[in-house]
Protein backbone atom coordinates (compact mmCIF):
# COMPACT_ATOMS: atom_id res chain seq x y z
CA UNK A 1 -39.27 57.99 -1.15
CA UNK A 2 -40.50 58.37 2.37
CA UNK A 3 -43.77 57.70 3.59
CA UNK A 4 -45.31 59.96 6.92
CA UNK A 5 -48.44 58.00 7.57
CA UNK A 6 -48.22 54.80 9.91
CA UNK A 7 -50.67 51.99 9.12
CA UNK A 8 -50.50 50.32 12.05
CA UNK A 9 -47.76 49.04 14.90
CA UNK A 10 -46.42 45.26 15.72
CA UNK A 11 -44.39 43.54 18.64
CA UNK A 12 -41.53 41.85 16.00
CA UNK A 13 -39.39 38.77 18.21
CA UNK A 14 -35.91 38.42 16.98
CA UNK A 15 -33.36 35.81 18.38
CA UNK A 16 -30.51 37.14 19.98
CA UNK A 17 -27.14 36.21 21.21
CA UNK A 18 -26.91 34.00 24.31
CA UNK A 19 -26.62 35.50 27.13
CA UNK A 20 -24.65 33.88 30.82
CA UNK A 21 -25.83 30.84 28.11
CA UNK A 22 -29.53 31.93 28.27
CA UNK A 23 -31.38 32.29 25.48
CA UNK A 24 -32.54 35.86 24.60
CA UNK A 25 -35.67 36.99 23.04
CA UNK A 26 -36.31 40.34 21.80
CA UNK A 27 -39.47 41.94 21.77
CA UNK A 28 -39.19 44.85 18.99
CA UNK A 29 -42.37 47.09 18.82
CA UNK A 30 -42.37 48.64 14.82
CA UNK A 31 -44.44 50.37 12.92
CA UNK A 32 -45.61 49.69 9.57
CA UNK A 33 -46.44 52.57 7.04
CA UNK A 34 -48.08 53.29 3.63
CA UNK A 35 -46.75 53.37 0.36
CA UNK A 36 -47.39 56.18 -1.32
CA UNK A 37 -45.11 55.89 -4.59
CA UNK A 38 -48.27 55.02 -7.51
CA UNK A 39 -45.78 52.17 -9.18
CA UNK A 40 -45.53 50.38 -6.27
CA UNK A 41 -47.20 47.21 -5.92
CA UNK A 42 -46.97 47.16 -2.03
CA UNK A 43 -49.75 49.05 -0.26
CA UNK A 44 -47.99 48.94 3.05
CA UNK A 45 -43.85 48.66 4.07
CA UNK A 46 -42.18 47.64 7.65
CA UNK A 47 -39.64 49.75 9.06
CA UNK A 48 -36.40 48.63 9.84
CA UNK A 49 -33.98 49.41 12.50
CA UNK A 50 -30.52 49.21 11.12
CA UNK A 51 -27.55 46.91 12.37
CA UNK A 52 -30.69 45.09 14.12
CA UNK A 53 -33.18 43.89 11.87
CA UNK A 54 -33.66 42.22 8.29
CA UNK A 55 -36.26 41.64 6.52
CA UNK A 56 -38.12 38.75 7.08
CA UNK A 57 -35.49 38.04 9.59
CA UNK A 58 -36.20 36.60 12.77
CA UNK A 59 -32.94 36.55 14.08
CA UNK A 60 -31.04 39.88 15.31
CA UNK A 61 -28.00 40.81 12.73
CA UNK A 62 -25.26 40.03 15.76
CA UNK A 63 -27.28 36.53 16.28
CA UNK A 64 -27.36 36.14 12.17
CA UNK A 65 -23.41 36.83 12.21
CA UNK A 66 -22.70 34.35 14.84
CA UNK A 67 -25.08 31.66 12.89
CA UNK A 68 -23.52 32.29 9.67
CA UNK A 69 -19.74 31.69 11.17
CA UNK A 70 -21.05 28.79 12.70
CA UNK A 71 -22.33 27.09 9.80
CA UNK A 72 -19.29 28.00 7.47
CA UNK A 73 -16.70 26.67 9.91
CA UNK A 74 -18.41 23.81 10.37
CA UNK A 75 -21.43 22.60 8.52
CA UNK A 76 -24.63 21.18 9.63
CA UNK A 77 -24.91 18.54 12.21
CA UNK A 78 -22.07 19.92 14.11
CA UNK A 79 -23.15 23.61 13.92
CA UNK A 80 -26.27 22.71 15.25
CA UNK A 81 -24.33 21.42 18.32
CA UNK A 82 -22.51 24.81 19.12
CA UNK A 83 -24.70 27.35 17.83
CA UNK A 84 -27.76 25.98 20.43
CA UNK A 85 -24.43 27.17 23.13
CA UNK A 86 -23.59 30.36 21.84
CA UNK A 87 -27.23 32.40 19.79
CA UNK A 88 -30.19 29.87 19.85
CA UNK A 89 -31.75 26.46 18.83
CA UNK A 90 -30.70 25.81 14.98
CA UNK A 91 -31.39 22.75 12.98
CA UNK A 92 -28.81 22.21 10.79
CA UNK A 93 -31.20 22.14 7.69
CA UNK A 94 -31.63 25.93 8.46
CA UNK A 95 -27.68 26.11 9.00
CA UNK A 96 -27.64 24.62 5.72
CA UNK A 97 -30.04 27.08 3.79
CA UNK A 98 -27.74 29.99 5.83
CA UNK A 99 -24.62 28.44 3.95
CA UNK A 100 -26.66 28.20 0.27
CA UNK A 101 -27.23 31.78 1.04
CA UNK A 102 -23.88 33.22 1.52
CA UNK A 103 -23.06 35.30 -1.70
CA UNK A 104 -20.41 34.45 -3.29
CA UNK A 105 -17.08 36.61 -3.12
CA UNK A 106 -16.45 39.16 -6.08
CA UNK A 107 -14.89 37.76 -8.63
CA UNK A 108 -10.89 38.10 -9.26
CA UNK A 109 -8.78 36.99 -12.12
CA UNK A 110 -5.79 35.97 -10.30
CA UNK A 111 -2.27 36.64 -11.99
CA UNK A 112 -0.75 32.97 -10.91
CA UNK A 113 -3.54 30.25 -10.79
CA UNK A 114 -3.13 27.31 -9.17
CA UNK A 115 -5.20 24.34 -10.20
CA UNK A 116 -5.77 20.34 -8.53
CA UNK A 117 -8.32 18.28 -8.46
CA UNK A 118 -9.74 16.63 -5.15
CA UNK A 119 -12.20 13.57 -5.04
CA UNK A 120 -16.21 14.06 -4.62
CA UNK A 121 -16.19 10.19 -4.61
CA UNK A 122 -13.05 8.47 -4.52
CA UNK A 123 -11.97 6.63 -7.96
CA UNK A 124 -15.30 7.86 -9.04
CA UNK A 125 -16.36 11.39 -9.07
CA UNK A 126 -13.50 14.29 -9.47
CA UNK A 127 -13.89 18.15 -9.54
CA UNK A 128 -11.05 20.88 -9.92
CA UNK A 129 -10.29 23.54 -6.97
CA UNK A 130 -8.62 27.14 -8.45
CA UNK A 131 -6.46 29.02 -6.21
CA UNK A 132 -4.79 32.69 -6.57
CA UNK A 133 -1.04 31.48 -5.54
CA UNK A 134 -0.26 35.09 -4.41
CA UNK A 135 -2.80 34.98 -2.34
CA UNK A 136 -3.51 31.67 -1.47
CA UNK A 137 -7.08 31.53 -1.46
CA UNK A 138 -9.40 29.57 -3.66
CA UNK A 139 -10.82 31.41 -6.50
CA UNK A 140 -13.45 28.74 -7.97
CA UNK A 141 -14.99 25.26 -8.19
CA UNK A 142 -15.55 23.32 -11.32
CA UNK A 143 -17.70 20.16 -11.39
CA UNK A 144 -15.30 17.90 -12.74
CA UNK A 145 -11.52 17.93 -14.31
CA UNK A 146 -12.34 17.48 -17.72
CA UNK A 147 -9.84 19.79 -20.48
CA UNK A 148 -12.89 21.84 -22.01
CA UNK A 149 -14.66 22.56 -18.66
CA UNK A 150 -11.05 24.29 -17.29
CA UNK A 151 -10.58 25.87 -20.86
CA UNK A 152 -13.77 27.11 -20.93
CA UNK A 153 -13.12 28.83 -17.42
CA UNK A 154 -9.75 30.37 -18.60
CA UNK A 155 -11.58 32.17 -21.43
CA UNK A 156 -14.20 33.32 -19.24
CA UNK A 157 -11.27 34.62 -17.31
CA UNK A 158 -9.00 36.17 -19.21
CA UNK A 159 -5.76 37.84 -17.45
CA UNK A 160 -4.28 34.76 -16.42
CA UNK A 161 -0.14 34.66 -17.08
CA UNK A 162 0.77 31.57 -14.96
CA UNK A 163 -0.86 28.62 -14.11
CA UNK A 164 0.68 26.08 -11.80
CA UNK A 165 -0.15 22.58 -12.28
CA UNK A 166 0.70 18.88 -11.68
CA UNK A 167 1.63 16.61 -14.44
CA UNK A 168 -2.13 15.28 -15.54
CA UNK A 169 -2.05 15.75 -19.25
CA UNK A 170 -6.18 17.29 -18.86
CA UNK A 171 -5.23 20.27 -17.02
CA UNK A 172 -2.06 20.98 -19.86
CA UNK A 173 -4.29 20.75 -22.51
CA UNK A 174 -7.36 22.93 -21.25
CA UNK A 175 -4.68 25.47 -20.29
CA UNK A 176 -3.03 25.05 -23.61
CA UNK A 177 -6.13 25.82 -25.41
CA UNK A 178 -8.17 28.11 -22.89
CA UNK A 179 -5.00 30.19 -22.05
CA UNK A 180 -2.33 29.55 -24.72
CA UNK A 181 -0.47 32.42 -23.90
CA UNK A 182 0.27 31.64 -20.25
CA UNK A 183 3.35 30.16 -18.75
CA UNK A 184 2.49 26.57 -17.91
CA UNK A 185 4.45 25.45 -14.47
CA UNK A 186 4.65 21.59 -13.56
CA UNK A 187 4.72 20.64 -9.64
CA UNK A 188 8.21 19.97 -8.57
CA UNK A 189 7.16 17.79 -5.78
CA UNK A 190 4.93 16.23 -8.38
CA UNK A 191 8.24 15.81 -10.43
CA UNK A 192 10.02 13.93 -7.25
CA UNK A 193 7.61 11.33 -7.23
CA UNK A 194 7.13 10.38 -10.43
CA UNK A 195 11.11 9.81 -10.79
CA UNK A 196 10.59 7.83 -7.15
CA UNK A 197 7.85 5.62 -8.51
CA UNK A 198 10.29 5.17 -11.87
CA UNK A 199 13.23 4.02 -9.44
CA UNK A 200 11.56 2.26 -6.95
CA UNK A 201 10.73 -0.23 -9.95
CA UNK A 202 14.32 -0.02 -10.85
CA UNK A 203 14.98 -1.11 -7.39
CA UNK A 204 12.83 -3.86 -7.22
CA UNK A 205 14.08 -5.38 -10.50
CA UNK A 206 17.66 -5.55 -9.10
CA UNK A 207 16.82 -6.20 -5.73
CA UNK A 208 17.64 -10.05 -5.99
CA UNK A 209 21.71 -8.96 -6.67
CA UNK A 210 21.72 -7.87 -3.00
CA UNK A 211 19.42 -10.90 -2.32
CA UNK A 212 22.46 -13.19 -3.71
CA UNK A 213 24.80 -10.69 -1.52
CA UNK A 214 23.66 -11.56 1.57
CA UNK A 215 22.77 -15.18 1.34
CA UNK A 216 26.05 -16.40 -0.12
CA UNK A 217 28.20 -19.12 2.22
CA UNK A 218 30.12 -17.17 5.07
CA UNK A 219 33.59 -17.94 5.78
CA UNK A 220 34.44 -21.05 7.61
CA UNK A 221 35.08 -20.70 11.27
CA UNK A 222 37.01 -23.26 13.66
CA UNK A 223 35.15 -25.02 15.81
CA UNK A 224 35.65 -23.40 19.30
CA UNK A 225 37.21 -25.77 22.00
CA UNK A 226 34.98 -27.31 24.86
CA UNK A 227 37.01 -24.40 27.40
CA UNK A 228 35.52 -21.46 25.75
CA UNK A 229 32.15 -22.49 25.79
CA UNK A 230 30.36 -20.42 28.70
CA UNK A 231 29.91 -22.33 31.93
CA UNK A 232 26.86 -23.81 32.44
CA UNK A 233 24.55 -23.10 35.06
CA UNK A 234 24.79 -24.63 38.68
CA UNK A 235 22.12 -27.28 39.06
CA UNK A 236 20.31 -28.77 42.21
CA UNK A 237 22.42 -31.73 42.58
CA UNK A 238 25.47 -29.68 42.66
CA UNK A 239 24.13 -27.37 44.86
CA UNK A 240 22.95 -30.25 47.56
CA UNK A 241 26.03 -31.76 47.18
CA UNK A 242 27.84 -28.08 48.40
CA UNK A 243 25.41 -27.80 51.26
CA UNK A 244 26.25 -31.38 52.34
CA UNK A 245 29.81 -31.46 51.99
CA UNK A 246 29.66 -28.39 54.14
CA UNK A 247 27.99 -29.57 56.90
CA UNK A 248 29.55 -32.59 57.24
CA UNK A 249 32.56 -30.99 57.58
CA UNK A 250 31.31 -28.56 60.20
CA UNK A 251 30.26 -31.33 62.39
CA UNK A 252 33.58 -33.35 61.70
CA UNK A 253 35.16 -30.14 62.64
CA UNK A 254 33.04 -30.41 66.48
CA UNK A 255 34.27 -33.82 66.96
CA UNK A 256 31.43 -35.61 66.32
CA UNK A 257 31.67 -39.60 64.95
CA UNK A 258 30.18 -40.69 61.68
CA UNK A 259 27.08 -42.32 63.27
CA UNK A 260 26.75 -39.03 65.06
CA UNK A 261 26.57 -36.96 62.15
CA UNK A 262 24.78 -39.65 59.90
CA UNK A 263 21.45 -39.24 62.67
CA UNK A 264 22.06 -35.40 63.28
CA UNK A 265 21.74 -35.18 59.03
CA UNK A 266 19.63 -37.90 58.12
CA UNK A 267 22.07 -39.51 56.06
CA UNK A 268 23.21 -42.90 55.25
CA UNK A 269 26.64 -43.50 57.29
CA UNK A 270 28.10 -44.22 53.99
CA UNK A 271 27.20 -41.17 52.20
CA UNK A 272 28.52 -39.48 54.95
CA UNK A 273 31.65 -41.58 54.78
CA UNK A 274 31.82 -40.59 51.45
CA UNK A 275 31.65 -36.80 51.84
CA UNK A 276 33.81 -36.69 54.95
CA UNK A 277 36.92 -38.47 52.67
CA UNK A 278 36.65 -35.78 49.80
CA UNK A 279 38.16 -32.84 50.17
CA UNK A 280 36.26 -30.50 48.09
CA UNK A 281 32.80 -30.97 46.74
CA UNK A 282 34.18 -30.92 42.97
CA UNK A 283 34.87 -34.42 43.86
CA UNK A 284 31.36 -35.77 44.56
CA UNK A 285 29.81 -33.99 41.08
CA UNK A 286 32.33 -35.08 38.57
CA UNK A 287 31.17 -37.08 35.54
CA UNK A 288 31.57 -40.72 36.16
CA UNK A 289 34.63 -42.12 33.80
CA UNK A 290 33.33 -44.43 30.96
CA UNK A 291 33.31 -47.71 31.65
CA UNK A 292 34.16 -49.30 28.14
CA UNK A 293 34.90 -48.16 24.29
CA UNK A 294 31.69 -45.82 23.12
CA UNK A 295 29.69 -47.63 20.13
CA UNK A 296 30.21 -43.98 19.06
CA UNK A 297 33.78 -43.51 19.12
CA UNK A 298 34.51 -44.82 15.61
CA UNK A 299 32.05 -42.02 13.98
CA UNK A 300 32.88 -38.65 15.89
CA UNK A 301 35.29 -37.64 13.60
CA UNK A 302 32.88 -38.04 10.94
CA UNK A 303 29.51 -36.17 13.11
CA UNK A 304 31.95 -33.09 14.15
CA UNK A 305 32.63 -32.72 10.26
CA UNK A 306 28.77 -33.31 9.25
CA UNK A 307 27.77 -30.86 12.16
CA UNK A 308 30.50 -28.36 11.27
CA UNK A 309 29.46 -28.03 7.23
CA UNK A 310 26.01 -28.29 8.19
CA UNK A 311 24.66 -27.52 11.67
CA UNK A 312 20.97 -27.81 10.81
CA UNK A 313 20.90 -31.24 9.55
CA UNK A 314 18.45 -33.40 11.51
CA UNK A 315 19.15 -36.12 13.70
CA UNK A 316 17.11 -38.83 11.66
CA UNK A 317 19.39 -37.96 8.62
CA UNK A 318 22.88 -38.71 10.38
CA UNK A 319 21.15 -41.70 12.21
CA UNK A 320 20.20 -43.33 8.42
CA UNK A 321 24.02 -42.04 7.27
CA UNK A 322 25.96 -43.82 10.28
CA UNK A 323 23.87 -47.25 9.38
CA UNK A 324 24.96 -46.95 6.17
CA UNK A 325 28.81 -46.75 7.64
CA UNK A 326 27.88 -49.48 10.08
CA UNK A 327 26.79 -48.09 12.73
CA UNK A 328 25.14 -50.14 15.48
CA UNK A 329 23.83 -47.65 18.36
CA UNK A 330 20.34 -46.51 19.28
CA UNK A 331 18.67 -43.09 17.75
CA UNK A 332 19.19 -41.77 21.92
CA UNK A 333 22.71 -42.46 22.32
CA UNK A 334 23.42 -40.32 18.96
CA UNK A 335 20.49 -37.59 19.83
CA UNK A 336 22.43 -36.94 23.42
CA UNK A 337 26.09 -36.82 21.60
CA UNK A 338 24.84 -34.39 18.91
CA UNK A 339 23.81 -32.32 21.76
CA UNK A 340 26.89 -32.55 23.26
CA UNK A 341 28.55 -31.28 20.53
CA UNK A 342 26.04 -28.74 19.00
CA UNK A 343 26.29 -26.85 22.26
CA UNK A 344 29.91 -26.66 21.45
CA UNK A 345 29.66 -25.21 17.85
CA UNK A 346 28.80 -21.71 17.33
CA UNK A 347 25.65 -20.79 15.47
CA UNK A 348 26.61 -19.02 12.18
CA UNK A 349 24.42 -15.53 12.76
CA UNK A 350 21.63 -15.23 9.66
CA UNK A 351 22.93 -13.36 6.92
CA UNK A 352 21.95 -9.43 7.32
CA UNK A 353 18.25 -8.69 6.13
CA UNK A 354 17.81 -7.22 2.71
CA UNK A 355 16.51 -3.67 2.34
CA UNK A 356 13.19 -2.95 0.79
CA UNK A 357 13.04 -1.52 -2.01
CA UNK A 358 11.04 1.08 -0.33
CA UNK A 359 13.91 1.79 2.20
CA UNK A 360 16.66 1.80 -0.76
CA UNK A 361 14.49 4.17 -2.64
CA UNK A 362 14.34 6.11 0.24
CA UNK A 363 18.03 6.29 0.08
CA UNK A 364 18.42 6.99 -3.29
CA UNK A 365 16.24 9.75 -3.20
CA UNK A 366 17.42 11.86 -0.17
CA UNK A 367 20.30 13.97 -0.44
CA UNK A 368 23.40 12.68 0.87
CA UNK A 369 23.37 15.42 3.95
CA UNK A 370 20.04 14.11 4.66
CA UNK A 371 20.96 10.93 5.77
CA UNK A 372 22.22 9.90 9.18
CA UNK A 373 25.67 7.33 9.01
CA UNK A 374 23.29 4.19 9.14
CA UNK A 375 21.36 4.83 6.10
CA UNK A 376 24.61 6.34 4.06
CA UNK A 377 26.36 3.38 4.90
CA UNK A 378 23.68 1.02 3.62
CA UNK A 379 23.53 2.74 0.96
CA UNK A 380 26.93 2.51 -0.03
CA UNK A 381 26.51 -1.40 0.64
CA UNK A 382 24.24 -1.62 -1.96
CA UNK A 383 25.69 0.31 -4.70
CA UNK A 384 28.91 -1.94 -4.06
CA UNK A 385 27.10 -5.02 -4.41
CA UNK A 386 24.91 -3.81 -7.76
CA UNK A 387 26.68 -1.61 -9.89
CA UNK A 388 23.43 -0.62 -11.67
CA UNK A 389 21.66 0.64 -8.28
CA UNK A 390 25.48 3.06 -8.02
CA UNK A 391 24.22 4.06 -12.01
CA UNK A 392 20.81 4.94 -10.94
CA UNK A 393 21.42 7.02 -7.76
CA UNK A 394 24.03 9.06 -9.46
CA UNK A 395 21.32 9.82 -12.06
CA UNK A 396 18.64 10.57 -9.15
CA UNK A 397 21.00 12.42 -7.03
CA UNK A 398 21.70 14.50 -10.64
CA UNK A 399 17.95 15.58 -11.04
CA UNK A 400 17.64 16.04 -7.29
CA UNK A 401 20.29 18.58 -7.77
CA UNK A 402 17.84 19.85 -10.67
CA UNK A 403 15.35 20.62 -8.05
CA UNK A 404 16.88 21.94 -5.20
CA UNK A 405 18.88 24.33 -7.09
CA UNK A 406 16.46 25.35 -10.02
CA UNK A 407 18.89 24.35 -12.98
CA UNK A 408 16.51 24.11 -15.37
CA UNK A 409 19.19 25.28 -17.73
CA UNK A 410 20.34 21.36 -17.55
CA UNK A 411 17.36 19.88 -17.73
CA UNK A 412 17.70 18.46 -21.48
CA UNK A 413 21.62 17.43 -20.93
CA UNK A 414 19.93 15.20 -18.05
CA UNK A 415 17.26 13.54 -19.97
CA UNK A 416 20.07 13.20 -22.58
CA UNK A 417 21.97 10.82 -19.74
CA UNK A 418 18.26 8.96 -18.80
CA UNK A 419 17.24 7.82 -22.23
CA UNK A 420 20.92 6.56 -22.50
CA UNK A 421 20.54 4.88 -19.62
CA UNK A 422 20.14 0.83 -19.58
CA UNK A 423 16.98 1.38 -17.45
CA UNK A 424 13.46 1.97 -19.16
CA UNK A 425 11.55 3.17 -16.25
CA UNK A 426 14.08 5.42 -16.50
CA UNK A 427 14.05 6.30 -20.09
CA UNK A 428 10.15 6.12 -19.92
CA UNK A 429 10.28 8.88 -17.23
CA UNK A 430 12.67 11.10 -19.56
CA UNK A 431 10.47 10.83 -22.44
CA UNK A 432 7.29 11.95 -20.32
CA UNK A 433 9.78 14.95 -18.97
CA UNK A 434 10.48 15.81 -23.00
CA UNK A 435 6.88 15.67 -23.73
CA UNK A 436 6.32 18.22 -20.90
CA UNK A 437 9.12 20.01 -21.45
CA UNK A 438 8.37 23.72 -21.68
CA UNK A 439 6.31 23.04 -18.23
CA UNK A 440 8.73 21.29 -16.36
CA UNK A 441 11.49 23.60 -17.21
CA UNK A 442 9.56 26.50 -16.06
CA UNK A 443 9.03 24.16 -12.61
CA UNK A 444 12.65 23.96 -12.50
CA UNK A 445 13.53 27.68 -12.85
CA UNK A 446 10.51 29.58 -11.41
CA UNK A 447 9.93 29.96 -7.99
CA UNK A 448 6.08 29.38 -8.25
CA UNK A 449 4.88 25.40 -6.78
CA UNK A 450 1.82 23.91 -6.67
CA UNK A 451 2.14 23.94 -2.32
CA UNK A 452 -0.86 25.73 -1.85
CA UNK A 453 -2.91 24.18 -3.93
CA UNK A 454 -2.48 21.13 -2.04
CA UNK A 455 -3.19 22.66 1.06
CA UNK A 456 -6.37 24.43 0.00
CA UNK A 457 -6.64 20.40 -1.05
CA UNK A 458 -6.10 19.14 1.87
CA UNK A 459 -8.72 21.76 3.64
CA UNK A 460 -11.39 20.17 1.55
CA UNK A 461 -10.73 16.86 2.81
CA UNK A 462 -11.23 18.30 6.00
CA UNK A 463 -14.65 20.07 4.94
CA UNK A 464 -15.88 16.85 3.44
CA UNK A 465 -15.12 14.93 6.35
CA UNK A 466 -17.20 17.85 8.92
CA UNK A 467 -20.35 16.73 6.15
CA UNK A 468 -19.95 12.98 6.49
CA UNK A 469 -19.10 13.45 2.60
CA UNK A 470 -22.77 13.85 1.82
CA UNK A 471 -22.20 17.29 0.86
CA UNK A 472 -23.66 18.25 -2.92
CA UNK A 473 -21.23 20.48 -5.02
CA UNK A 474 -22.85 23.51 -4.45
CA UNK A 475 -22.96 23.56 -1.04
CA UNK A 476 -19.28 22.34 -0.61
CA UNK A 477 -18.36 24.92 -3.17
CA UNK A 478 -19.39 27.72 -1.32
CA UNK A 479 -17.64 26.43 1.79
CA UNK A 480 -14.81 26.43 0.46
CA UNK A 481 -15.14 29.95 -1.25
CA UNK A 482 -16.35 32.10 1.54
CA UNK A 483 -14.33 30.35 4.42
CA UNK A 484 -11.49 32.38 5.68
C-alpha cells in the first residue's frame, strides 16, 4: 500500500565514501508518513531513497559496499586499518557483525564434489571444506570430519555423482553410506606420497649397503717421491740471503775491498767473505750435511711403512712401538721426521658422502627425464651397489608410469608385483591400494584430482592467519563462502 499523509520530516546522516581522503557526511532530509493498512502494527513508516539508504542504516549503500568488501577480504583488525582510508572510522567488531551478516550464497548441489579437511586447531580441532571441482569454489563448511556428519550432508544433498577425495578412510565411508551411488575418486598426488613415505623407509633400511660402499679400504697408492711434492714457499732467511748476495756482488762489481763493503752493509767482514766466494745464493741456504749416523736411520724403513698403511696414527703410538724395537731417540727428533715424511705422503681423500635417504627417495621417485646427469648418475651408483634399491625403483618408476599416464587398467597386475615383493612397506602399501581399490582406480583413469581442493585449503590458511586464528567457525565459514 501507499500512504499520502506525512507525519512529520527528519535530517537522516549517513556515512559516505571518502572523499580526496576526507570523510563525508551526508545530511538526508526525509519524511516519515502514516500507516494506514488496519493490520499493521506500525503507526508511522520512513521513506527510503533507493540505491542510497537502508533501513536503520547509517551508512550510504556505496559506503556499505565498500565496508562489506573490506571486511570479507580481510577480517577485523586489519579492515579496520583500510576502511578508516577509503569510507569512514570502523571498529572491527562492527566489521565483524558486517561479515556475520552476509547471507549466505544459494545453495548448489555440485555434480563433482571435492572434499579435505583443514585444521581449526592443529592436532586438535578438524573441520571439512566442500568444493564444486567444475567450478572451483567452496560449496560448504562442516564442523568437523567425522563419517556421519559428511554422510549426513550428502543426503541432504542429493545429486552428487563424483566425489574427489584423499585416502582418509572417514571421508570413504560417509561417502559410501551418504552417497553410495557416486563414483568415489582417490587423490593421485595423495597416492605419490604415500608410496614415497613407503620407500623412503625402504631406503633407510638399506641405506647402510651404500654405507659399507663407500667406507671400504681404497686402493693402495705409491708413495710419491720427495720431487713431486710442490715447492715450498720462500722464507725470510732465503729471501735476506738473495738481497745480500746481491749487493755484495754489486759493490764487488764497483771495485770496492771487503772492509769497504763490510762498513757500507753493516756486515761482519766474514759474512761478507762468505757471500762474495759463492757464486749463487743457492749456496748460502742449503741444508747443512749431517754430521754423523741418525739414531733414526735404523727405523725409517719401518715409519714410511707404518705411515703409509696408516697415516693417522699418532705420534705417541709409534714413539711406544720404536722402544719396543729399541729405539733410543727423544719424542722431538721422531715428531720432526714424521713431519718430514707426512708432508711427503698424499692424504687419501674421505670416501664420497652417502646420500640421504631423503635425496635417494627423491631419485627414485622422479622420472628419469626429470633428473639432471648428477642425480641420474647417483642414482645409478646406488642401485649398483644395492640390488634391492635397483628392485624398488623399477617398481616406483612402474606406478609412476601408473600416474602420469592414467593406466588404471594395470593397476591390479602392479599390486600383484608389490605384495610379491621382498619389501613390506611395500606390500603394506599394496594392500591399502586393494582395500581402496575401486577409488584409486577411478584416480588413475579419470581426469578429476583433488588440486583444488587443496587450494581452496590453502586459502583458509591464509584467512585464518588475517584472524590471528581466533576466528569461531561461523564466522570463518562465511569467509570462506562469500569470498570471491
Amino acid at each position: 500500500m501507499t500512504s499520502a499523509r506525512v507525519h512529520s520530516r527528519y535530517v537522516r546522516r549517513l556515512i559516505d565514501s571518502a572523499i580526496g581522503g576526507r570523510e563525508v557526511l551526508v545530511a538526508l532530509r526525509v519524511r516519515r508518513f502514516f500507516c494506514d493498512h488496519p493490520g499493521c502494527q506500525k503507526r508511522t513508516f520512513a521513506e527510503q531513497v533507493a540505491r542510497l539508504t537502508v533501513r536503520h542504516g547509517r551508512r550510504t549503500a556505496s559506503a556499505q559496499q565498500t565496508v562489506q568488501a573490506v571486511a570479507m577480504a580481510l577480517g577485523g583488525r586489519a579492515g579496520a586499518r583500510l576502511v578508516e582510508r577509503v569510507a569512514a572510522p570502523v571498529s572491527r567488531s562492527t566489521l565483524l557483525r558486517v561479515i556475520r551478516a552476509v547471507p549466505d550464497p544459494p545453495a548448489q548441489v555440485p555434480r563433482v564434489l571435492g572434499v579435505d579437511e583443514f585444521a581449526k586447531r592443529r592436532g586438535h580441532r578438524y573441520a571439512t571444506i566442500l568444493v564444486d571441482m567444475e567450478t572451483g569454489r567452496p560449496v560448504d563448511v562442516l564442523p568437523d570430519r567425522e563419517a556421519e556428519t559428511f554422510a549426513g550432508w550428502l543426503r541432504a544433498h542429493p545429486g552428487v555423482e563424483v566425489i574427489c577425495r584423499d585416502r582418509a578412510g572417514g571421508y570413504a565411508e560417509g561417502a559410501a553410506t551418504g552417497a553410495p551411488d557416486a563414483i568415489q575418486v582417490a587423490d593421485r598426488w595423495h597416492l605419490m606420497h604415500n608410496l614415497s613415505e613407503a620407500v623412503r623407509k625402504v631406503v633407510t633400511a638399506h641405506r647402510r649397503c651404500l654405507r659399507t660402499t663407500s667406507t671400504a679400504p681404497a686402493a693402495s697408492s705409491e708413495v710419491s717421491p720427495p720431487h713431486d711434492a710442490p715447492a715450498r714457499p720462500e722464507g725470510r732467511r732465503t729471501s735476506n740471503a738473495r738481497t745480500r748476495h746481491a749487493a755484495v756482488h754489486e759493490l764487488l762489481a764497483q771495485g770496492l775491498a771487503l772492509k769497504a763493503i763490510s762498513r757500507a752493509l753493516q756486515l761482519n767482514v766474514k759474512t761478507v767473505r762468505k757471500y762474495a766466494r759463492a757464486q749463487a745464493p743457492e749456496q748460502l741456504v742449503s741444508p747443512n750435511p749431517p754430521t754423523g749416523r741418525s739414531v733414526l736411520a735404523a727405523f725409517k724403513p719401518y715409519l714410511h711403512s707404518r705411515v703409509e698403511q696408516e697415516p693417522d696414527a699418532s705420534t705417541d703410538m709409534l714413539f711406544q712401538e720404536l722402544r719396543q724395537r729399541g729405539y733410543r731417540g727423544s719424542l722431538r727428533t721422531l715428531r720432526e721426521y714424521l713431519a718430514q715424511i707426512r708432508r711427503q705422503v698424499p692424504k687419501t681423500p674421505p670416501p664420497p658422502p652417502v646420500p640421504s635417504a631423503r635425496q635417494i627417495t627423491a631419485w627414485i621417485m622422479r622420472p628419469d627425464d626429470k633428473l639432471d646427469e648428477t642425480d641420474r648418475l647417483g642414482l645409478k651408483s646406488a642401485c649398483a651397489a644395492c640390488p634391492e634399491l635397483a628392485a624398488l625403483t623399477e617398481l616406483a618408476h612402474g606406478f609412476n608410469e601408473l600416474v602420469r599416464t592414467r593406466g588404471g587398467a594395470r593397476l591390479e597386475e602392479w599390486i600383484n608385483q608389490a605384495t610379491d615383493s621382498p619389501f613390506p612397506e611395500l606390500r603394506g602399501f599394496a594392500k591399502g591400494l586393494y582395500g581402496d581399490f575401486d577409488a584409486v582406480k577411478a584416480g588413475l583413469t579419470l581426469h578429476w584430482s583433488s588440486g583444488k581442493v587443496e587450494g581452496n585449503v590453502t586459502r583458509v590458511k591464509m584467512i585464518k592467519r588475517q584472524m590471528y586464528g581466533r576466528a569461531k567457525l561461523d564466522l570463518l565459514r562465511k569467509r570462506i563462502l562469500a569470498s570471491p
